[in-house]
N, C-alpha and C. Protein backbone atom coordinates (compact mmCIF):
# COMPACT_ATOMS: atom_id res chain seq x y z
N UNK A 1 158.21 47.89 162.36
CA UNK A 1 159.25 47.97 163.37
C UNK A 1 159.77 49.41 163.39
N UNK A 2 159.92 49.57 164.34
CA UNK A 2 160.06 51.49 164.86
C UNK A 2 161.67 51.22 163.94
N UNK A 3 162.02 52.62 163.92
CA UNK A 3 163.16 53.06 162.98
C UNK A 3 164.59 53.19 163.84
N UNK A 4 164.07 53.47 164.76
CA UNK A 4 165.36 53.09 166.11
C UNK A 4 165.94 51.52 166.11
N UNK A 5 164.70 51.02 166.82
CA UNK A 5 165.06 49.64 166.57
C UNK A 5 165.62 48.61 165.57
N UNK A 6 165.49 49.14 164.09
CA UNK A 6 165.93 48.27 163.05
C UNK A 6 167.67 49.42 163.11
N UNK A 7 167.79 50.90 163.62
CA UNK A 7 168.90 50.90 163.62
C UNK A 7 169.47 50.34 164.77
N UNK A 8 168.92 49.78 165.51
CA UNK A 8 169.71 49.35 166.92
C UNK A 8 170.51 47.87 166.63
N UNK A 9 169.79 46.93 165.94
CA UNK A 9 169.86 45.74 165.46
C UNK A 9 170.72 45.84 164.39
N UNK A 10 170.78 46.93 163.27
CA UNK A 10 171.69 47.02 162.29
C UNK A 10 173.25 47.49 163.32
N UNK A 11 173.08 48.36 164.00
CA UNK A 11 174.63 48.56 164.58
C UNK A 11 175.56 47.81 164.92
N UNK A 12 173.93 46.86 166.08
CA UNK A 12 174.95 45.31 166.16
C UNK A 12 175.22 44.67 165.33
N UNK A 13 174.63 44.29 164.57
CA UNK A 13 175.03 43.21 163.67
C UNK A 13 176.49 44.34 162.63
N UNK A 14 176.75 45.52 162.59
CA UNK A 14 177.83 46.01 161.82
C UNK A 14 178.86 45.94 162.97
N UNK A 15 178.80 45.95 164.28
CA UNK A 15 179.77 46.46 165.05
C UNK A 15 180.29 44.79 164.97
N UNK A 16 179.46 43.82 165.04
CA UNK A 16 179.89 42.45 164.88
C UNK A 16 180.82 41.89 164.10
N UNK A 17 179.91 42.50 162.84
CA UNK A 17 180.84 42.22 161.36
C UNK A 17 181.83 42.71 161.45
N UNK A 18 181.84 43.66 161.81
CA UNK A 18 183.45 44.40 161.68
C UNK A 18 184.55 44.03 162.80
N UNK A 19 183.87 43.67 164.28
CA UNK A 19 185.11 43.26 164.75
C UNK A 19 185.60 42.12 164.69
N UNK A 20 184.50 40.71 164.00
CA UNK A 20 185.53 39.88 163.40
C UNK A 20 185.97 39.86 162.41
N UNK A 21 186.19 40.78 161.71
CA UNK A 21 187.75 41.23 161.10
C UNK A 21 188.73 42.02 161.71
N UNK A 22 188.71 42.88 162.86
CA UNK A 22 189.54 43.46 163.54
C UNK A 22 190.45 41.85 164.84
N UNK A 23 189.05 41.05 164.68
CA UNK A 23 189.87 40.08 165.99
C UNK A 23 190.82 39.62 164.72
N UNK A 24 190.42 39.20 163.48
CA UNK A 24 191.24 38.22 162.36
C UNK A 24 192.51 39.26 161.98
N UNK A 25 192.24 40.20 162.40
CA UNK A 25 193.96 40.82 161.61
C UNK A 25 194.54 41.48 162.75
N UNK A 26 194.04 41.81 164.16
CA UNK A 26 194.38 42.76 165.10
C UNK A 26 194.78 42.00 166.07
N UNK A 27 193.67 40.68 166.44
CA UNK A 27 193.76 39.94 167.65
C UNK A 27 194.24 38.76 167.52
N UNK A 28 194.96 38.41 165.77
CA UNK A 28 195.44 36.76 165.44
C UNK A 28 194.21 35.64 166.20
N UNK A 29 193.07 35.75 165.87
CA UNK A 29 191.89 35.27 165.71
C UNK A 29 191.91 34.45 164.24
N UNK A 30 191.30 33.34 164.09
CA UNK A 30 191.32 32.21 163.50
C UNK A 30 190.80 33.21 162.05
N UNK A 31 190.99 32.86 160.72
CA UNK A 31 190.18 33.12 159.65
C UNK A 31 189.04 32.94 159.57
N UNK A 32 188.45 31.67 160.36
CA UNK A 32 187.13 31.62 160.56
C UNK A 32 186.14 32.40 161.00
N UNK A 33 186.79 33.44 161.72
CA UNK A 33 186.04 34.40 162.36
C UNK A 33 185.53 35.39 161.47
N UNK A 34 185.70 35.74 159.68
CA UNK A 34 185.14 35.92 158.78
C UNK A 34 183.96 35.24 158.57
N UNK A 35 183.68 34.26 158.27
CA UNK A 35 182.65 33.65 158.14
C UNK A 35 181.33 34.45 159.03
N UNK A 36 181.64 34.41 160.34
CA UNK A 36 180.24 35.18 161.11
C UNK A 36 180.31 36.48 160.37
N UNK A 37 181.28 37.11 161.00
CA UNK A 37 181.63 38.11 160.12
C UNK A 37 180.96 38.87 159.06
N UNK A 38 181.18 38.32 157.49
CA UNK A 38 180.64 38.50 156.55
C UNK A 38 179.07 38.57 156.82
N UNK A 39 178.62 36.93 157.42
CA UNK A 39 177.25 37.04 157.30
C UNK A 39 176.50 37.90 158.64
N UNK A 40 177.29 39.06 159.18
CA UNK A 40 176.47 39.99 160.38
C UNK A 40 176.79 41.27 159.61
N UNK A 41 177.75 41.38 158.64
CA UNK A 41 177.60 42.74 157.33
C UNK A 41 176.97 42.23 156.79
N UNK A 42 176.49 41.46 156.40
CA UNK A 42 174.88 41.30 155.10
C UNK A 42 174.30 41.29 155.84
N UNK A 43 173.66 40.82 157.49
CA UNK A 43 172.46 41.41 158.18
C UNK A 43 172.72 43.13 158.04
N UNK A 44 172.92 43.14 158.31
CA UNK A 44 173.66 44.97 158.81
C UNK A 44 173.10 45.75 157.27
N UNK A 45 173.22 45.41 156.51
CA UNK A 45 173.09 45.73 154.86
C UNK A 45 171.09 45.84 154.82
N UNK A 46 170.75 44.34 154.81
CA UNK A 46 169.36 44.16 154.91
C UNK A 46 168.89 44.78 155.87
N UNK A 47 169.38 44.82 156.89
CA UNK A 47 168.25 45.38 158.04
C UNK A 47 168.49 47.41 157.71
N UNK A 48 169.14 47.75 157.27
CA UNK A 48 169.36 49.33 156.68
C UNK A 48 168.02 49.32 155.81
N UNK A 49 167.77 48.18 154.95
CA UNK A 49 166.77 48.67 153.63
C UNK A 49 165.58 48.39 154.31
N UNK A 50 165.27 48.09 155.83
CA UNK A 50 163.84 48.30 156.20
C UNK A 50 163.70 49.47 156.92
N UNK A 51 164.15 50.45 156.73
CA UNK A 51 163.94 51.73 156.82
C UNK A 51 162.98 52.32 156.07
N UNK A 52 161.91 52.87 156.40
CA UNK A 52 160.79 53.65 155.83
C UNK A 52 161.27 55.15 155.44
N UNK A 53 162.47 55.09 154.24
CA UNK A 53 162.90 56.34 153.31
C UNK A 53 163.14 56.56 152.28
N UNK A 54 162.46 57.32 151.25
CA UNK A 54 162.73 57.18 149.91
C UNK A 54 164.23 57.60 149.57
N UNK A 55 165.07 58.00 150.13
CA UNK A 55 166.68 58.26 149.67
C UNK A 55 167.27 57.47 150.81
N UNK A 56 167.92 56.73 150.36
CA UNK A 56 168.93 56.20 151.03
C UNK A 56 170.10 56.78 151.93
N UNK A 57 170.50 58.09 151.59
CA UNK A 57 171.49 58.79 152.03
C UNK A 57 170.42 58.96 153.56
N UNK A 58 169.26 59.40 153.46
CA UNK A 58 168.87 59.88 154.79
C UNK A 58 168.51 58.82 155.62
N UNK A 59 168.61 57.65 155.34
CA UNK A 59 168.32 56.25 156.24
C UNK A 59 170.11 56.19 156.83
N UNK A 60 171.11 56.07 155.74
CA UNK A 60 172.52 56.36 156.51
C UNK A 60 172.63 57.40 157.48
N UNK A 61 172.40 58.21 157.12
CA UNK A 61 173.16 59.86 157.89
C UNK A 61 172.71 59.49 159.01
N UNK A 62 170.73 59.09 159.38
CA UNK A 62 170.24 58.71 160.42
C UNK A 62 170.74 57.85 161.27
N UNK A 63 171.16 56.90 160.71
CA UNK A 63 171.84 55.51 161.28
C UNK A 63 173.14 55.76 161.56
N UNK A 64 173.50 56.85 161.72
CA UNK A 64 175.15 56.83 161.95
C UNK A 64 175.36 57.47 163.33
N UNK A 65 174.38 58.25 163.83
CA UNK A 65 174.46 58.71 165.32
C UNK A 65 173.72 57.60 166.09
N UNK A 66 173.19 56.43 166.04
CA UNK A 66 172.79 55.10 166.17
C UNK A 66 174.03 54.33 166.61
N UNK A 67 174.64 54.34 165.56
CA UNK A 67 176.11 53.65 165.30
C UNK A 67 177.06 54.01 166.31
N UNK A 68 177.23 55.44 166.73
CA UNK A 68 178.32 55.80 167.44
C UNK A 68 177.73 55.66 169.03
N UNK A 69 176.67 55.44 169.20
CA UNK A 69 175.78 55.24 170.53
C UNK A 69 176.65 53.69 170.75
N UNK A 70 176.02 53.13 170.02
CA UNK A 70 176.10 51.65 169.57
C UNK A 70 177.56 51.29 169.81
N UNK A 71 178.54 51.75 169.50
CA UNK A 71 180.20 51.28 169.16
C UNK A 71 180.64 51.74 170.59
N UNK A 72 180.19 52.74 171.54
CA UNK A 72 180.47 52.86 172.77
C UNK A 72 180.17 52.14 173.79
N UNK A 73 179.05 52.09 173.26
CA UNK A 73 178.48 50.52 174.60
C UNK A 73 179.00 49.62 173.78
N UNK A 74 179.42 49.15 172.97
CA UNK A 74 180.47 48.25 172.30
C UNK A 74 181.42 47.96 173.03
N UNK A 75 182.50 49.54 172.98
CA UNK A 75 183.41 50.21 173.83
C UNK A 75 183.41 49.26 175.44
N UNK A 76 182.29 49.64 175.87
CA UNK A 76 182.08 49.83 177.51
C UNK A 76 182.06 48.09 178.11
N UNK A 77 181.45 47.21 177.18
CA UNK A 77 180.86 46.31 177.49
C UNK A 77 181.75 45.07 176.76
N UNK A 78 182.64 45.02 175.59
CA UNK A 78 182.52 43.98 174.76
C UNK A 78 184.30 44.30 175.37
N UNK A 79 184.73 45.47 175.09
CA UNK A 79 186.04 46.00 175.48
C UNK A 79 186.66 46.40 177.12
N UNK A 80 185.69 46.70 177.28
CA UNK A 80 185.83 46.99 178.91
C UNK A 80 186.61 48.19 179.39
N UNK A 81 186.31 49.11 178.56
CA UNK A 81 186.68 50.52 178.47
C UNK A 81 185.38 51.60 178.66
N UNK A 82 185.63 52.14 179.80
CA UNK A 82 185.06 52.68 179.93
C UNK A 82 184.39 54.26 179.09
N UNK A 83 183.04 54.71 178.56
CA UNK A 83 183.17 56.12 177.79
C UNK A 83 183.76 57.23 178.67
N UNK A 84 184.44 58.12 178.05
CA UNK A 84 184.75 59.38 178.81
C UNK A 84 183.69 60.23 178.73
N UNK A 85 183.62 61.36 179.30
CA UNK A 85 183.01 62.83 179.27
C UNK A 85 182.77 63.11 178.06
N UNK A 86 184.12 63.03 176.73
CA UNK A 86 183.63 63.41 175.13
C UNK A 86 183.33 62.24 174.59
N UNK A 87 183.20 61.22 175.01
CA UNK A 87 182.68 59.81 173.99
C UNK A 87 181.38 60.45 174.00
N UNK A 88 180.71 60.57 175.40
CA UNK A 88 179.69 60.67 175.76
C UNK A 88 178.83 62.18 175.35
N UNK A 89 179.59 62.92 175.36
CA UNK A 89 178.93 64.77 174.73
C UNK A 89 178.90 64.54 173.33
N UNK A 90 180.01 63.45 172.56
CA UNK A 90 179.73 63.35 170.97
C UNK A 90 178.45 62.57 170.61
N UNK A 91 177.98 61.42 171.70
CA UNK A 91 177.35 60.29 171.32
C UNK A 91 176.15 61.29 171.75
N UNK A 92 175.79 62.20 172.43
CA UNK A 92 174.97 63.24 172.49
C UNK A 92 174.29 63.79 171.57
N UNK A 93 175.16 64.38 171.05
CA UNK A 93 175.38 65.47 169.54
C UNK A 93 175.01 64.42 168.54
N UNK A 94 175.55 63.37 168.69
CA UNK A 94 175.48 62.71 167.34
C UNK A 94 173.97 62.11 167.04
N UNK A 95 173.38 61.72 168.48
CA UNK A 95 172.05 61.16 168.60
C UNK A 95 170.79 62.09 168.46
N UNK A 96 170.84 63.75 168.91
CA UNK A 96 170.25 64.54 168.59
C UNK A 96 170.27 64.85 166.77
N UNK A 97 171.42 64.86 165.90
CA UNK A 97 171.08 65.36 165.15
C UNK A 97 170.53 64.08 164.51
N UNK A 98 170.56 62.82 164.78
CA UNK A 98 169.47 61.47 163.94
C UNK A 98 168.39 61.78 164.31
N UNK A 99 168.13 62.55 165.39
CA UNK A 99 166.90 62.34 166.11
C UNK A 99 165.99 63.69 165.00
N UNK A 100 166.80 64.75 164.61
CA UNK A 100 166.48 65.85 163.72
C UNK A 100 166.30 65.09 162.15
N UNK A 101 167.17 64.49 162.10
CA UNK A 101 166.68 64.40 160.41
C UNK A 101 165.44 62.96 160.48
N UNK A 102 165.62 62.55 161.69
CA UNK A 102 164.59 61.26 161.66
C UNK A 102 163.19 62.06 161.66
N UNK A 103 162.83 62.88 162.62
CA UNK A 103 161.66 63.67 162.69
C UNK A 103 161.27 64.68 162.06
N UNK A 104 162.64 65.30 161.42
CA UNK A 104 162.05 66.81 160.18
C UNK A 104 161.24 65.87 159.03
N UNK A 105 160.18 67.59 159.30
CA UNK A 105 158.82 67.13 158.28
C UNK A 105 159.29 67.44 157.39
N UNK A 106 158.75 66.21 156.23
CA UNK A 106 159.21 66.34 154.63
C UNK A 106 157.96 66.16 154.13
């Protein structure tokens, strides 16, 4: 599975995990809403370690301009907020330099 894609699938499943805990303490959303929760941060966890990298730090760093792609169309779609001009020049920047450490030859 291409390295994009297992970060595309890990974002969701973190942007998941994490906002049902933001609905459980932000939005007075049921406690139950942990339960998915928890178990879309342990997808999010597993799907990181099918990354084809012997250091871990460079499967994160990679996955984090993924993430901020990811949390805007989050943003756009789940929130209904639209990105601005700098959501969009950061989610830029941020996707070029994954795109650098994903492809520098080692």
């Amino acid at each position: 599975m291409p390295a994009y894609l297992i970060y595309a699938l890990a974002a969701l499943a973190e942007i998941a995990g994490c906002f049902a805990f933001w609905a459980w303490l932000k939005l007075d959303k049921s406690a139950l809403w942990l339960v998915p929760g928890v178990a879309s941060l342990a997808l999010f966890a597993w799907l990181l370690t099918l990354i084809d990298s012997e250091a871990a730090g460079r499967a994160y760093a990679a996955y984090g301009g993924v993430y901020i792609a990811a949390s805007l169309i989050w943003l756009w779609l789940a929130e209904g907020v639209k990105p601005d001009r700098w959501d969009l020049t950061g989610m830029t920047v941020a996707l070029i330099g994954s795109a650098i450490i994903l492809a520098g030859p080692r």
